[in-house]
Structures are given as C-alpha cells and as structure tokens.
Protein backbone atom coordinates (compact mmCIF):
# COMPACT_ATOMS: atom_id res chain seq x y z
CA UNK A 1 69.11 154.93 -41.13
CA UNK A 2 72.92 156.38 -41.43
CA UNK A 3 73.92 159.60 -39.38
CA UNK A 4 73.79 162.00 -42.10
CA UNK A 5 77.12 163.96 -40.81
CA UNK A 6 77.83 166.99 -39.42
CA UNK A 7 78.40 168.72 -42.76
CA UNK A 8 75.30 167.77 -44.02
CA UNK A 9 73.13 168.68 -41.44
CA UNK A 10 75.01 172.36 -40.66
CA UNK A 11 73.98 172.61 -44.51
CA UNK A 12 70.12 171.75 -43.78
CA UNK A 13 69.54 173.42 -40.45
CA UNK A 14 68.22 176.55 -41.91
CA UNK A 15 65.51 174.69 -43.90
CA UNK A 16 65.19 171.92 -41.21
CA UNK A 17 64.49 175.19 -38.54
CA UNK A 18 61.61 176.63 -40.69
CA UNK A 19 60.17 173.24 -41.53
CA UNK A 20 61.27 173.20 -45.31
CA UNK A 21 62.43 169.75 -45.35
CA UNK A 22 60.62 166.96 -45.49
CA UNK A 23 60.86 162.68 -45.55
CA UNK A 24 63.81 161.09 -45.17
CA UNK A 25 66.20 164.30 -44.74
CA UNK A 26 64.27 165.33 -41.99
CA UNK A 27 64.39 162.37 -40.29
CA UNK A 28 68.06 162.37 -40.91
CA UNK A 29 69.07 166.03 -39.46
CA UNK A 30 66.33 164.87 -36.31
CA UNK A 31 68.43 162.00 -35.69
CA UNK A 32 71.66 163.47 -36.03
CA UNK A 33 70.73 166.57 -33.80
CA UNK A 34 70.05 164.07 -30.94
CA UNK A 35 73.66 162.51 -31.01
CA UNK A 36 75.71 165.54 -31.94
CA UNK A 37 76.28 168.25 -29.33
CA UNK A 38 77.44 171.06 -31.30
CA UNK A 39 74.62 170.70 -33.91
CA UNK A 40 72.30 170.74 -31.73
CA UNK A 41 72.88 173.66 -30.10
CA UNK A 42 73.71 175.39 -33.28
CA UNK A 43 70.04 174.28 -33.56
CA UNK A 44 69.26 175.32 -30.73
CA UNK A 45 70.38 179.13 -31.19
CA UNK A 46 68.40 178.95 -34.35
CA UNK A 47 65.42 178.23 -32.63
CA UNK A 48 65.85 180.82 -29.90
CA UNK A 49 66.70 183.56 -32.46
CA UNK A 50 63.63 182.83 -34.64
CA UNK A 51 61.44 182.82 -31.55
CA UNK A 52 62.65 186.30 -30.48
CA UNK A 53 62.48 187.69 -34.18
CA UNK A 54 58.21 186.26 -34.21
CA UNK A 55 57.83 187.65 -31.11
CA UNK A 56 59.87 191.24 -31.70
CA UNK A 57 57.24 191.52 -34.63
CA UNK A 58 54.23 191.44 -32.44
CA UNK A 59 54.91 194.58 -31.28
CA UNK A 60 52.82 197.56 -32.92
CA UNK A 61 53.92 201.43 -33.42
CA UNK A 62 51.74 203.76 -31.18
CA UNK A 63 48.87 204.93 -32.76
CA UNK A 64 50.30 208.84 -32.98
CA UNK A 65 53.39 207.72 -34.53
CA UNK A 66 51.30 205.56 -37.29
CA UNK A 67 49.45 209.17 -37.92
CA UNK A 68 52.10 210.94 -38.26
CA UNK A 69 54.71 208.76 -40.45
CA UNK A 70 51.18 208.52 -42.74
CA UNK A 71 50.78 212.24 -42.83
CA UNK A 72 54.47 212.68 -43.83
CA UNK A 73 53.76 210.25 -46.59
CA UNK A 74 50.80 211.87 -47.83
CA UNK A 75 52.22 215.21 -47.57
CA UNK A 76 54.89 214.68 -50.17
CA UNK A 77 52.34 213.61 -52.66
C-alpha cells in the first residue's frame, strides 16, 4: 500500500482522530503517521487535546449552584 502523503492525511486526521474513517484510508493515514514525524505529532496533539476536553467534561457543577441557575430559570417564567 502507497504512503498516502502528507496532504492527504493532514486532511483526514480529524476524522481519523474520532474514528470516522474506515478500510483502506485508515490503514493509509496509520501507516503514514508511523513514517512521518510532523504528522504524527500533529496527531499526537489531537489526541492529547481530545483527551483533556472528555475528561474536562467529567466534571459536575456543585449541587447549590445547579439549584440556583434552575431557580433563576424558573423564576423568569
């Protein structure tokens, strides 16, 4: 299988990152990530900025904030 190219892959590592691409153009960005150094760590960033977004989302307002952003809501009703 051909190196699909820097170009192409830059262009797919979005999809490729959230597991959007399937057959033979994932197994072409794969392959081209191991022997390109700037794609992969373009990659790479990807990865560690979706991992940190997932995990900033775990987080959960306090309880007395939740009450009182639902009271504000209800009181303009």
């Amino acid at each position: 299988m051909a190196d699909c190219g820097c170009e192409v892959a830059r262009k797919n590592l979005e999809d490729y990152l959230h597991g959007e691409l399937q057959g033979v153009n994932c197994d072409e960005i794969e392959q081209h990530l191991e022997t390109c150094l700037p794609c992969k760590d373009e990659h790479t960033v990807g990865v560690t900025l979706t991992n940190k977004v997932k995990s900033a989302c775990c987080e959960t307002a306090p309880e007395q904030l939740k009450k009182t952003i639902v009271y504000s809501i209800e009181s303009l009703s």
